[in-house]
N, C-alpha and C. Protein backbone atom coordinates (compact mmCIF):
# COMPACT_ATOMS: atom_id res chain seq x y z
N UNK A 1 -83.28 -78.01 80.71
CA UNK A 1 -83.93 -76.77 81.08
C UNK A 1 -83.30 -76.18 82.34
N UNK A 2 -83.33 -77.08 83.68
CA UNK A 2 -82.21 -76.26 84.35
C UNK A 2 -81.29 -76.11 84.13
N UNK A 3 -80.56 -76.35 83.13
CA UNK A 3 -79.18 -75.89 83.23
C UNK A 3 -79.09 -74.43 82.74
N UNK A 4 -80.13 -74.27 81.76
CA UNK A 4 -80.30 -73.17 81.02
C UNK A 4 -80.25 -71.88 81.86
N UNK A 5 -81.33 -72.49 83.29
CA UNK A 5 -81.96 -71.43 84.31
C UNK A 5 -80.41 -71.50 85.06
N UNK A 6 -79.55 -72.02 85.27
CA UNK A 6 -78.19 -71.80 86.19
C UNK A 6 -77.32 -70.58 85.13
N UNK A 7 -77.18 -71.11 83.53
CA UNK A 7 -76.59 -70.35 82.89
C UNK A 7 -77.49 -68.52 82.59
N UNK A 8 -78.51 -68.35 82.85
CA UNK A 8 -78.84 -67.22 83.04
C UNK A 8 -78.82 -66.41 83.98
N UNK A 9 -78.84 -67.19 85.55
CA UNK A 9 -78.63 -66.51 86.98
C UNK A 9 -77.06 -66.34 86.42
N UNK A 10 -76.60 -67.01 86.11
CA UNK A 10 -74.98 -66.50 85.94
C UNK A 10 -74.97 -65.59 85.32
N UNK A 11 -75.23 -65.38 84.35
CA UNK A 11 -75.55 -64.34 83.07
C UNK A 11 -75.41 -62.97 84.03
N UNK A 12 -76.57 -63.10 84.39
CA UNK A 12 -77.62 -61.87 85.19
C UNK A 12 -76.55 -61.71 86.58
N UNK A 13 -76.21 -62.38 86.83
CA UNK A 13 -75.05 -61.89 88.30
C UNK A 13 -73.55 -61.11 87.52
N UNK A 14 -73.33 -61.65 86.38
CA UNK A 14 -72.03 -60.88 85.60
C UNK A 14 -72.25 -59.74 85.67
N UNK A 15 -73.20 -59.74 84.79
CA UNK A 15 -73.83 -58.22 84.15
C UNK A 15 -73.81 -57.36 85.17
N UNK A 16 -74.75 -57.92 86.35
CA UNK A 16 -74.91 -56.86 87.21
C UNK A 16 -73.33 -56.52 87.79
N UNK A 17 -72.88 -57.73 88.26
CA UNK A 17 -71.62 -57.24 88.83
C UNK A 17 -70.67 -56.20 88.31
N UNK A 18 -70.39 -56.22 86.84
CA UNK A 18 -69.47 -55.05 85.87
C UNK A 18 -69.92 -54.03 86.11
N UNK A 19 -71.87 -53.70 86.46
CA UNK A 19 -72.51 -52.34 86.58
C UNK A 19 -72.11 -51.55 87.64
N UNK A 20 -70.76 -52.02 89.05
CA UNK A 20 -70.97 -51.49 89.91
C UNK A 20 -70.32 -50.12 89.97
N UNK A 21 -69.26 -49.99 88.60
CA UNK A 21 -67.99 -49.09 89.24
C UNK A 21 -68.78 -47.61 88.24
N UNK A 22 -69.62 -47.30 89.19
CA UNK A 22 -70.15 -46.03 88.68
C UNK A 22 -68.97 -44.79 89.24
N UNK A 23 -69.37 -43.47 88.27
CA UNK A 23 -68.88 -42.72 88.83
C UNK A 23 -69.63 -41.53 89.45
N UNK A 24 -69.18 -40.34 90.17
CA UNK A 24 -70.27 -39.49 90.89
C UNK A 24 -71.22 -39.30 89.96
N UNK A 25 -70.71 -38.54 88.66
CA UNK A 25 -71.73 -37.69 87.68
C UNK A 25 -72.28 -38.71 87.72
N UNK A 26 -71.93 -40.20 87.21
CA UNK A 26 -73.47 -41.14 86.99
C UNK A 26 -74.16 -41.64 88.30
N UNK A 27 -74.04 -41.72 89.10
CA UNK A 27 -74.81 -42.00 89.98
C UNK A 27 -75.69 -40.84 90.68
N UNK A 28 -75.17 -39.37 90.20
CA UNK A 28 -75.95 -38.10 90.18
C UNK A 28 -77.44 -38.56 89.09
N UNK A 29 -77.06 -39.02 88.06
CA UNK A 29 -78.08 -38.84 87.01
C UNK A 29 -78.87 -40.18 87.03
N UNK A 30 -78.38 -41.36 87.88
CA UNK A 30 -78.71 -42.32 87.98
C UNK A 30 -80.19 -41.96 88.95
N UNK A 31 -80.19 -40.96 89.72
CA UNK A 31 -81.24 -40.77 90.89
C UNK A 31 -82.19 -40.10 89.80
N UNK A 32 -82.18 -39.64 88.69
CA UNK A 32 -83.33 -38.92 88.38
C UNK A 32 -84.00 -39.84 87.19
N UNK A 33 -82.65 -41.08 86.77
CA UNK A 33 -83.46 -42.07 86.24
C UNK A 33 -83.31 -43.43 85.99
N UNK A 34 -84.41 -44.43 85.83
CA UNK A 34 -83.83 -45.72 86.50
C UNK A 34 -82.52 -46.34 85.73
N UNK A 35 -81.97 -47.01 86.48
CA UNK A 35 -80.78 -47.97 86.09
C UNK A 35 -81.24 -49.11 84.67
N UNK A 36 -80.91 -48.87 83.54
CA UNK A 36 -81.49 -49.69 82.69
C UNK A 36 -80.88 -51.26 82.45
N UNK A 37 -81.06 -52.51 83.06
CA UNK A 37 -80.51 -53.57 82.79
C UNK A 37 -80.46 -54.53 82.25
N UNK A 38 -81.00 -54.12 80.74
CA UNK A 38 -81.36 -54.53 79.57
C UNK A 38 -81.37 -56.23 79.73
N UNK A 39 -79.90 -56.67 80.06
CA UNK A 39 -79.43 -57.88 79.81
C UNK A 39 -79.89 -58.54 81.02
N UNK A 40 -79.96 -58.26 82.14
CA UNK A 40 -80.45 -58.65 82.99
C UNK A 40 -81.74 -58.90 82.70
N UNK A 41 -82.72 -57.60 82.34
CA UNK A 41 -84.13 -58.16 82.55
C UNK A 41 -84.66 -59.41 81.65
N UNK A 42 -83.89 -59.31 80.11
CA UNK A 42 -84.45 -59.99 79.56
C UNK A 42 -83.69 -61.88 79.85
N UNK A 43 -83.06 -61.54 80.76
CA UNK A 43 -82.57 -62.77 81.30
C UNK A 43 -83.30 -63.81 82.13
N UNK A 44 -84.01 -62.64 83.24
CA UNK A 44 -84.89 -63.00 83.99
C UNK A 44 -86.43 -63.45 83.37
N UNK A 45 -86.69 -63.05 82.20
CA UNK A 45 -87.74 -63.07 81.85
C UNK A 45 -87.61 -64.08 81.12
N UNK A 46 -86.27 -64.56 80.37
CA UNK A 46 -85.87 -66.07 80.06
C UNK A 46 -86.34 -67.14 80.88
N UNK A 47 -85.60 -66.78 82.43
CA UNK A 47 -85.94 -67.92 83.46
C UNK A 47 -87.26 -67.99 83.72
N UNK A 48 -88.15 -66.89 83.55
CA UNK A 48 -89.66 -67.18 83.83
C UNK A 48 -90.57 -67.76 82.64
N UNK A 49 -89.95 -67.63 81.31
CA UNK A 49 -90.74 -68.10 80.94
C UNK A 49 -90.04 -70.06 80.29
N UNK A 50 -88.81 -70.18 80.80
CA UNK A 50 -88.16 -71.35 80.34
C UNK A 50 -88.60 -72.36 82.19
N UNK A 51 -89.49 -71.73 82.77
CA UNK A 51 -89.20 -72.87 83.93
C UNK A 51 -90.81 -72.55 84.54
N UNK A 52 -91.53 -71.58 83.72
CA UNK A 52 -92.94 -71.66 84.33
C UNK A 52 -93.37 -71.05 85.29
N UNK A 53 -92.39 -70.09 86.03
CA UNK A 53 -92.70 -69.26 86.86
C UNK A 53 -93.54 -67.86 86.17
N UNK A 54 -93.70 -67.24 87.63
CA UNK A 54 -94.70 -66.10 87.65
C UNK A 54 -94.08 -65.03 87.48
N UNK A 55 -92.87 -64.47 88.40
CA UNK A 55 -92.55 -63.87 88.49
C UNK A 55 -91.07 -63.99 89.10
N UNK A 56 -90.16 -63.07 88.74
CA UNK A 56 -88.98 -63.36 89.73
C UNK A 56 -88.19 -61.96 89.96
N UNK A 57 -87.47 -61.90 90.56
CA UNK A 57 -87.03 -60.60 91.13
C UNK A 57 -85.37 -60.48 91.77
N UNK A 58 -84.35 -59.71 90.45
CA UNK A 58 -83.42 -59.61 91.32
C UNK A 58 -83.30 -58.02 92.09
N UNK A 59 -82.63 -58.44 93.23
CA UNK A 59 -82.37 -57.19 93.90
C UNK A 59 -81.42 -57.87 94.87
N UNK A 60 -80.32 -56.98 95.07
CA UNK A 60 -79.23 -57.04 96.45
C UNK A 60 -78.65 -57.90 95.90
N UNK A 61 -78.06 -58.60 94.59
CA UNK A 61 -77.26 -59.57 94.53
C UNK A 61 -78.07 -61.10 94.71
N UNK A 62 -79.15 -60.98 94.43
CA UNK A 62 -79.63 -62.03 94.51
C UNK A 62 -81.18 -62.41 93.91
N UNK A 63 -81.64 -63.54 93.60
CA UNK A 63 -82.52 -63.67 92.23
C UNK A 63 -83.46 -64.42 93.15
N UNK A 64 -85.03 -64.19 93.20
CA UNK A 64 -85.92 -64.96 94.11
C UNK A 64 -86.57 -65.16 92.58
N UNK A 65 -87.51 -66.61 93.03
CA UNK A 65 -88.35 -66.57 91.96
C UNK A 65 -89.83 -67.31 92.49
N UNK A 66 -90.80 -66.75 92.21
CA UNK A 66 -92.24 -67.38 92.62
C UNK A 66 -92.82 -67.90 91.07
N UNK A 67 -94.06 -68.61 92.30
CA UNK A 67 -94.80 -69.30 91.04
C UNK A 67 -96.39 -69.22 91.34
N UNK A 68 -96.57 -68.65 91.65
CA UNK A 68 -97.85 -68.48 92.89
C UNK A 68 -98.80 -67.87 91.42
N UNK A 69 -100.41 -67.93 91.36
CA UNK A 69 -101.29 -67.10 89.98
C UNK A 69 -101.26 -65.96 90.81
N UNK A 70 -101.92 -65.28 89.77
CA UNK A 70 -102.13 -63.88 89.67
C UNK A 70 -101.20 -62.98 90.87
N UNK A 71 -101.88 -61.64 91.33
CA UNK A 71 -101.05 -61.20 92.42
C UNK A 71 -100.42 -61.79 93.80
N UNK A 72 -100.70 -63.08 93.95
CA UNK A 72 -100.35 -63.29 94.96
C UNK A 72 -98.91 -63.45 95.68
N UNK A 73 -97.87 -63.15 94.88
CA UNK A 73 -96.46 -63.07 95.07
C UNK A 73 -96.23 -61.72 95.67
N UNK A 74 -96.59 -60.93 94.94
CA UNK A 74 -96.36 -59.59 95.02
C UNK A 74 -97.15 -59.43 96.24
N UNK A 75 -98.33 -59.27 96.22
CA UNK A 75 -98.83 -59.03 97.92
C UNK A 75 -97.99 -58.91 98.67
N UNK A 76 -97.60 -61.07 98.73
CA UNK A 76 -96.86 -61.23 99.86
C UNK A 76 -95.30 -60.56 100.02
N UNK A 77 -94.96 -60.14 99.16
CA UNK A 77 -93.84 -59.54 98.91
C UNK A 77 -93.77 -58.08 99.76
N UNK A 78 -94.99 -57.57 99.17
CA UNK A 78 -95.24 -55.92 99.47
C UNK A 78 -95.62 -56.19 101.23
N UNK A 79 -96.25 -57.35 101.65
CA UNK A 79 -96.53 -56.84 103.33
C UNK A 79 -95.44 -57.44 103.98
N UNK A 80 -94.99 -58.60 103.50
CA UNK A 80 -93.55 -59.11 104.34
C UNK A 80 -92.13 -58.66 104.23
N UNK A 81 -91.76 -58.75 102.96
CA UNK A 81 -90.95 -58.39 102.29
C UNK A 81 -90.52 -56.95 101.58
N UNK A 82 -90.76 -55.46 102.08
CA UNK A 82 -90.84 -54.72 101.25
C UNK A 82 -89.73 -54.41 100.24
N UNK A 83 -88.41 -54.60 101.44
CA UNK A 83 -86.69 -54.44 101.03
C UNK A 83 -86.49 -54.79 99.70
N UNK A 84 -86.91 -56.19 99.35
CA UNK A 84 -86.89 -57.10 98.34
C UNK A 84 -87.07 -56.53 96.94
N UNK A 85 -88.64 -56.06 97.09
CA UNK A 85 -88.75 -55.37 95.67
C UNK A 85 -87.99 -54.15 95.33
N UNK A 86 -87.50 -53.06 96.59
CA UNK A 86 -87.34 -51.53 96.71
C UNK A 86 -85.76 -51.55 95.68
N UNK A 87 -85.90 -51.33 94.40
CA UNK A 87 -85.20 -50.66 93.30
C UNK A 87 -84.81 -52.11 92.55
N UNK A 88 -85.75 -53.23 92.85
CA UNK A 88 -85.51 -54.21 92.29
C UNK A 88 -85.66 -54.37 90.35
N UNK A 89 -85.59 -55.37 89.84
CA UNK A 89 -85.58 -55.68 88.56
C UNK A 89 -86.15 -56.91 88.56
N UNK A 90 -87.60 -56.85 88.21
CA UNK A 90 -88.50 -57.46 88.26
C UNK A 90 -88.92 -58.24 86.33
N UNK A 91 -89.35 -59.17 86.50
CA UNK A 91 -89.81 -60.23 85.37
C UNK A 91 -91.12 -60.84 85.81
N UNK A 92 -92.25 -60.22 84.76
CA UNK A 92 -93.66 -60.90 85.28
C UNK A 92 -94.00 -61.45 84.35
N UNK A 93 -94.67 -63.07 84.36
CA UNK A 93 -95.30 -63.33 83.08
C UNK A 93 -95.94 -62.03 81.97
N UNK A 94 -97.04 -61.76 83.09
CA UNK A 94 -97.86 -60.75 82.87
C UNK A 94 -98.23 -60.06 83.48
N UNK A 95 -98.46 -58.27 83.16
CA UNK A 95 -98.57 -57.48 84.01
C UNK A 95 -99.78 -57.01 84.08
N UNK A 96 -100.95 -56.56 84.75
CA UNK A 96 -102.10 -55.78 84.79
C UNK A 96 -101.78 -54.74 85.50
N UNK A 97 -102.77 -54.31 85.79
CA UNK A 97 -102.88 -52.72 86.97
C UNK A 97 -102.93 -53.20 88.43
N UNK A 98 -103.34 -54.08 88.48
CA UNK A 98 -102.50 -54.50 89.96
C UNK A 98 -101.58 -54.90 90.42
N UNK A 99 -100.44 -55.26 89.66
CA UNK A 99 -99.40 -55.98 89.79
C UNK A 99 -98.49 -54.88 89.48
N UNK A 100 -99.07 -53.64 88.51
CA UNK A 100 -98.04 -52.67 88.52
C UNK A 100 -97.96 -51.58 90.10
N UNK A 101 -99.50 -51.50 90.05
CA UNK A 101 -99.50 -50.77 91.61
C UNK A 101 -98.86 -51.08 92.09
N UNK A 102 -98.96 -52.30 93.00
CA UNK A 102 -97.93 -52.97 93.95
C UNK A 102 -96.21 -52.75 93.58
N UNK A 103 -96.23 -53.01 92.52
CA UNK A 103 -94.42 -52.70 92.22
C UNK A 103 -94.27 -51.41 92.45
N UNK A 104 -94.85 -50.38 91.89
CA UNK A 104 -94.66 -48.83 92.43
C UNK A 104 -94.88 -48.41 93.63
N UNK A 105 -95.81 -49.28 94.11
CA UNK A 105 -95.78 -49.13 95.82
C UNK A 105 -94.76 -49.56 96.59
N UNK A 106 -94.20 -50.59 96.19
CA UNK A 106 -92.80 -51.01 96.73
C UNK A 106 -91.94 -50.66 95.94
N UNK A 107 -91.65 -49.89 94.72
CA UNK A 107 -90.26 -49.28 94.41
C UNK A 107 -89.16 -49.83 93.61
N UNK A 108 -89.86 -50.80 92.95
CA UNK A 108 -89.29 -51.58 91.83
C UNK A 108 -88.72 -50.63 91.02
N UNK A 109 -88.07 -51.22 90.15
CA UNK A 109 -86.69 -50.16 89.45
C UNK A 109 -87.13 -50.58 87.95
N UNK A 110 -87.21 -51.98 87.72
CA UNK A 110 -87.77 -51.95 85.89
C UNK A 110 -88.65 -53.34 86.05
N UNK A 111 -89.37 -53.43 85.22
CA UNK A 111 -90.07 -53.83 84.76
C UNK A 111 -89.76 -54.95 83.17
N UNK A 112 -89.86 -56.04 83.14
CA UNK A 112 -89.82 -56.99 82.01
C UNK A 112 -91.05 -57.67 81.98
N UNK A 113 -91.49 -57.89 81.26
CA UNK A 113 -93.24 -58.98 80.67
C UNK A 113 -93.45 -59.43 79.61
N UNK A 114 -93.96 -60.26 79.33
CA UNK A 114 -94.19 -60.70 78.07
C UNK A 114 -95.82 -60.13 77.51
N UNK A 115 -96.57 -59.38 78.44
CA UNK A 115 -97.51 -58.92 78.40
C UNK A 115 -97.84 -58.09 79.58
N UNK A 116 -98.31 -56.76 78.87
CA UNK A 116 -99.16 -55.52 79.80
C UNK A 116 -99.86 -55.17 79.48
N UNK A 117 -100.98 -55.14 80.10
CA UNK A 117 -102.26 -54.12 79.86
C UNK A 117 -102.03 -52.20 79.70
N UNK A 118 -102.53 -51.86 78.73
CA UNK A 118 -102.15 -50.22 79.02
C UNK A 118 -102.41 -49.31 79.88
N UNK A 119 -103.39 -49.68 80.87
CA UNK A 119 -103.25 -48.74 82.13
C UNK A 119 -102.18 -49.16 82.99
N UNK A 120 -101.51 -51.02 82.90
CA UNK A 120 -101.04 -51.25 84.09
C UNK A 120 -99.56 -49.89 83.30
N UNK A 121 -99.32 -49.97 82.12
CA UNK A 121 -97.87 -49.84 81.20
C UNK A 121 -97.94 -47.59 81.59
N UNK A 122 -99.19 -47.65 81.67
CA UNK A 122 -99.33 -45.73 81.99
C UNK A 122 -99.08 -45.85 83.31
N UNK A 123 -99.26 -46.59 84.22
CA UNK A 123 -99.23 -46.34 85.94
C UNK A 123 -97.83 -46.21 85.87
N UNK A 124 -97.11 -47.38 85.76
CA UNK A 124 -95.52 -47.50 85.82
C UNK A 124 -94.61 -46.24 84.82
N UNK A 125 -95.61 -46.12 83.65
CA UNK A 125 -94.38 -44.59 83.05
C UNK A 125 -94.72 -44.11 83.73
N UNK A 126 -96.22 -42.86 84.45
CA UNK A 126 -96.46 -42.15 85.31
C UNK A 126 -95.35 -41.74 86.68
N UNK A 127 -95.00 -43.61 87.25
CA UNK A 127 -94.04 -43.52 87.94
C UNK A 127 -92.54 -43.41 88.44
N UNK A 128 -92.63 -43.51 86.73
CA UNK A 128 -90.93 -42.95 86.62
C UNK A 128 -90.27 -44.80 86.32
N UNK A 129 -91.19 -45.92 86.49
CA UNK A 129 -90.58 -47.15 86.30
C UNK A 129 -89.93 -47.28 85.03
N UNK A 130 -88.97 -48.13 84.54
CA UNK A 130 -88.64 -48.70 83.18
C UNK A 130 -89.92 -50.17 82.52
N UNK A 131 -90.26 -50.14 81.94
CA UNK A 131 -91.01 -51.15 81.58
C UNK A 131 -90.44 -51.49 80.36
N UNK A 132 -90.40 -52.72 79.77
CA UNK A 132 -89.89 -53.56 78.45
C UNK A 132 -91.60 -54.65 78.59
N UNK A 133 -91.98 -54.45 77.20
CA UNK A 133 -93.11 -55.06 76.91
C UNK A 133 -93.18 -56.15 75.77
N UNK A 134 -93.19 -57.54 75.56
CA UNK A 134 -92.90 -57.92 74.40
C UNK A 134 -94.48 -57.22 73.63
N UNK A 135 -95.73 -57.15 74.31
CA UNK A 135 -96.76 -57.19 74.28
C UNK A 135 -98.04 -56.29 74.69
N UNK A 136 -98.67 -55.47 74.31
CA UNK A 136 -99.25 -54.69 75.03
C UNK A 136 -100.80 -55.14 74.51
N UNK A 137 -102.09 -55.12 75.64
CA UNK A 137 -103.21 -55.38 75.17
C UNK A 137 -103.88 -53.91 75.93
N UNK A 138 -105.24 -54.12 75.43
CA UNK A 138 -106.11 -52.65 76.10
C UNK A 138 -106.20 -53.72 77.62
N UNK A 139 -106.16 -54.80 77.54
CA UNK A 139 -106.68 -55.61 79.41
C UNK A 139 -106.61 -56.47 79.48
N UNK A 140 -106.01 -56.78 80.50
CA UNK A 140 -105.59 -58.83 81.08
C UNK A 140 -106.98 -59.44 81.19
N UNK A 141 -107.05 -60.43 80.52
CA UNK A 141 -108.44 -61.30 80.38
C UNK A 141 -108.10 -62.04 81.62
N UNK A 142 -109.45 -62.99 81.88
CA UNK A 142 -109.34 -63.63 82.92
C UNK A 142 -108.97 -64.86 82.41
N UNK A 143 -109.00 -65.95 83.41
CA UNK A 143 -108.34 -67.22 82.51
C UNK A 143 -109.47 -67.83 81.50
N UNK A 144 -110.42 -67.91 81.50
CA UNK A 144 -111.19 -68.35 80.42
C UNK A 144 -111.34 -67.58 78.91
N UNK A 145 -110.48 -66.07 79.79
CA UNK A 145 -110.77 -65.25 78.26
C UNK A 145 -111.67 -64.80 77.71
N UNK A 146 -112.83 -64.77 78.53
CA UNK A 146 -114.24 -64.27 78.24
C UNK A 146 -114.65 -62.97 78.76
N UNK A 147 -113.96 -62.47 79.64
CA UNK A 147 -113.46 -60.60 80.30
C UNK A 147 -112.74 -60.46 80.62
N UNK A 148 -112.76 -59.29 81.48
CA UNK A 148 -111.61 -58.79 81.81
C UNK A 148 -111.18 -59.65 83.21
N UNK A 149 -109.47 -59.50 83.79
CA UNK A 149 -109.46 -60.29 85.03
C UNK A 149 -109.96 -59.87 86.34
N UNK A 150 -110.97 -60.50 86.73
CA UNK A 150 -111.67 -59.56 88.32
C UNK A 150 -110.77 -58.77 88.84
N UNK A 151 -109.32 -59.15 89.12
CA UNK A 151 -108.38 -58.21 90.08
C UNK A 151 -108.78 -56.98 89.13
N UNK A 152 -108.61 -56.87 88.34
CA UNK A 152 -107.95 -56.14 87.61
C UNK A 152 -108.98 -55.03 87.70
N UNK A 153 -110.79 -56.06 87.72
CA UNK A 153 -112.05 -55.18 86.76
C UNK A 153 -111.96 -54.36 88.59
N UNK A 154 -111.78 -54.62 89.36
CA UNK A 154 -112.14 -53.73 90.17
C UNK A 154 -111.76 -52.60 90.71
N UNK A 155 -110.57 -52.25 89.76
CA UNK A 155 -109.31 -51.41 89.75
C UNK A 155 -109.54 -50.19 88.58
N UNK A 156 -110.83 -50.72 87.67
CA UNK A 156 -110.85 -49.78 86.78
C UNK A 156 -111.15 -48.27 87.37
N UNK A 157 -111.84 -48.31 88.21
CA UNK A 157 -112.21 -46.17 88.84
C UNK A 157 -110.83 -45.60 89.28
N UNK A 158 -110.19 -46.52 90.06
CA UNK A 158 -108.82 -46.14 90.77
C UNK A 158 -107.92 -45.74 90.37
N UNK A 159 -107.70 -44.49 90.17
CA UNK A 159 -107.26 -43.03 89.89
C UNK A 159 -105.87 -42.93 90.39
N UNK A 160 -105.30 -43.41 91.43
CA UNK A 160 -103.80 -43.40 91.77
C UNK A 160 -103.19 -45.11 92.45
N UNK A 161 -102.11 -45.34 92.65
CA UNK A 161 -101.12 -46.06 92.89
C UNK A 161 -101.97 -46.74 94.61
N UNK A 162 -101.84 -45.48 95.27
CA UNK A 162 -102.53 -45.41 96.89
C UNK A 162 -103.88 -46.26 97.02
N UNK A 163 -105.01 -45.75 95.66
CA UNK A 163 -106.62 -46.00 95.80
C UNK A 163 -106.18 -47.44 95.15
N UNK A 164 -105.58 -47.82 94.58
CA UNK A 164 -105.01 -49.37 93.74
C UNK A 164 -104.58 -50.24 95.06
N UNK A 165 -103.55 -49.95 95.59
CA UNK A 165 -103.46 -50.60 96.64
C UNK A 165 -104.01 -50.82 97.87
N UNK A 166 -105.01 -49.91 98.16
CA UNK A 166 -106.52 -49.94 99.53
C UNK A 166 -107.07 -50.94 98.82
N UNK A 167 -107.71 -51.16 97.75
CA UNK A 167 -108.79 -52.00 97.32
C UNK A 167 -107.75 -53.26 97.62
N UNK A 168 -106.52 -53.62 97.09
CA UNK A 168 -106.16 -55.25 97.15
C UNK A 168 -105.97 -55.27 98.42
N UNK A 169 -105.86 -54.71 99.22
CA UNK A 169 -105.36 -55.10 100.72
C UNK A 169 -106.92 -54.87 101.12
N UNK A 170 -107.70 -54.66 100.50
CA UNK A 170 -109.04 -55.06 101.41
C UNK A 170 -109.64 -55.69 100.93
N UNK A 171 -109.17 -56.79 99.62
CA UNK A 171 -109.70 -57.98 99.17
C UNK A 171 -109.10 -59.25 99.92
């Protein structure tokens, strides 16, 4: 299994590397829409789901990966770390409406999951993100599967990206 996860960071560093030799016109049209890194994302989303992680994130030439439940990567990401996520290419187990806030609040570039809820999958088109879904549900259950996930249920009134992210930073 690690070897698998070495042969995909490799993978995912090729790919990106060949993407660099843009030219003006594309990097003109590149600003009005995201960079699509097909091979990359679904690379990353290999390593998350072949090694049990949560989430992982390349950006700048380089691949972080957490393992932390629910939002708690991303938080820490969004108050310590903002650089990290800003036009990154992100791989989440699973996505809800809080986990998409936070990525649009910090400026993530695409989106990979093996599951999204459809408000988290409307916030991120809204925002101009790329999302790849193997999976879409109406809402992230909680772990027993008997409702919806608290992060998530308290997010239902919250109307923009801004009112999404006041409520988790004041949980």
């Amino acid at each position: 299994m690690k070897h698998l996860h070495w042969v995909l960071i490799a993978f995912a560093a090729a790919v990106l590397a060949g993407c660099s030799g843009r030219t003006k016109k594309a990097e003109q049209s590149e600003a009005q829409q995201p960079i699509v890194n097909a091979e990359v994302g679904v690379a990353l989303l290999q390593i998350v789901n072949a090694d049990h992680l949560s989430l992982a994130v390349y950006n700048h030439d380089s691949l972080s990966t957490y393992q932390s439940r629910g939002v708690q990567d991303l938080l820490l990401l969004v108050s310590e770390e903002p650089d990290r996520l800003q036009g990154a290419i992100v791989a989440d187990k699973m996505v809800g409406k809080a986990a998409a806030a936070l990525m649009i609040s910090a400026g993530v570039a695409e989106v990979y999951t093996n599951l999204i809820c459809t408000p988290a999958k409307e916030l991120l088109h809204d925002a101009g993100v790329a999302v790849h879904a193997a999976e879409e549900v109406p809402q992230i259950l909680n772990r027993d599967r008997s409702g919806q996930c608290p992060i998530d249920s308290r997010l239902n009134d919250a109307m923009s990206v801004e009112e999404c992210v006041e409520i988790l930073r004041a949980m």
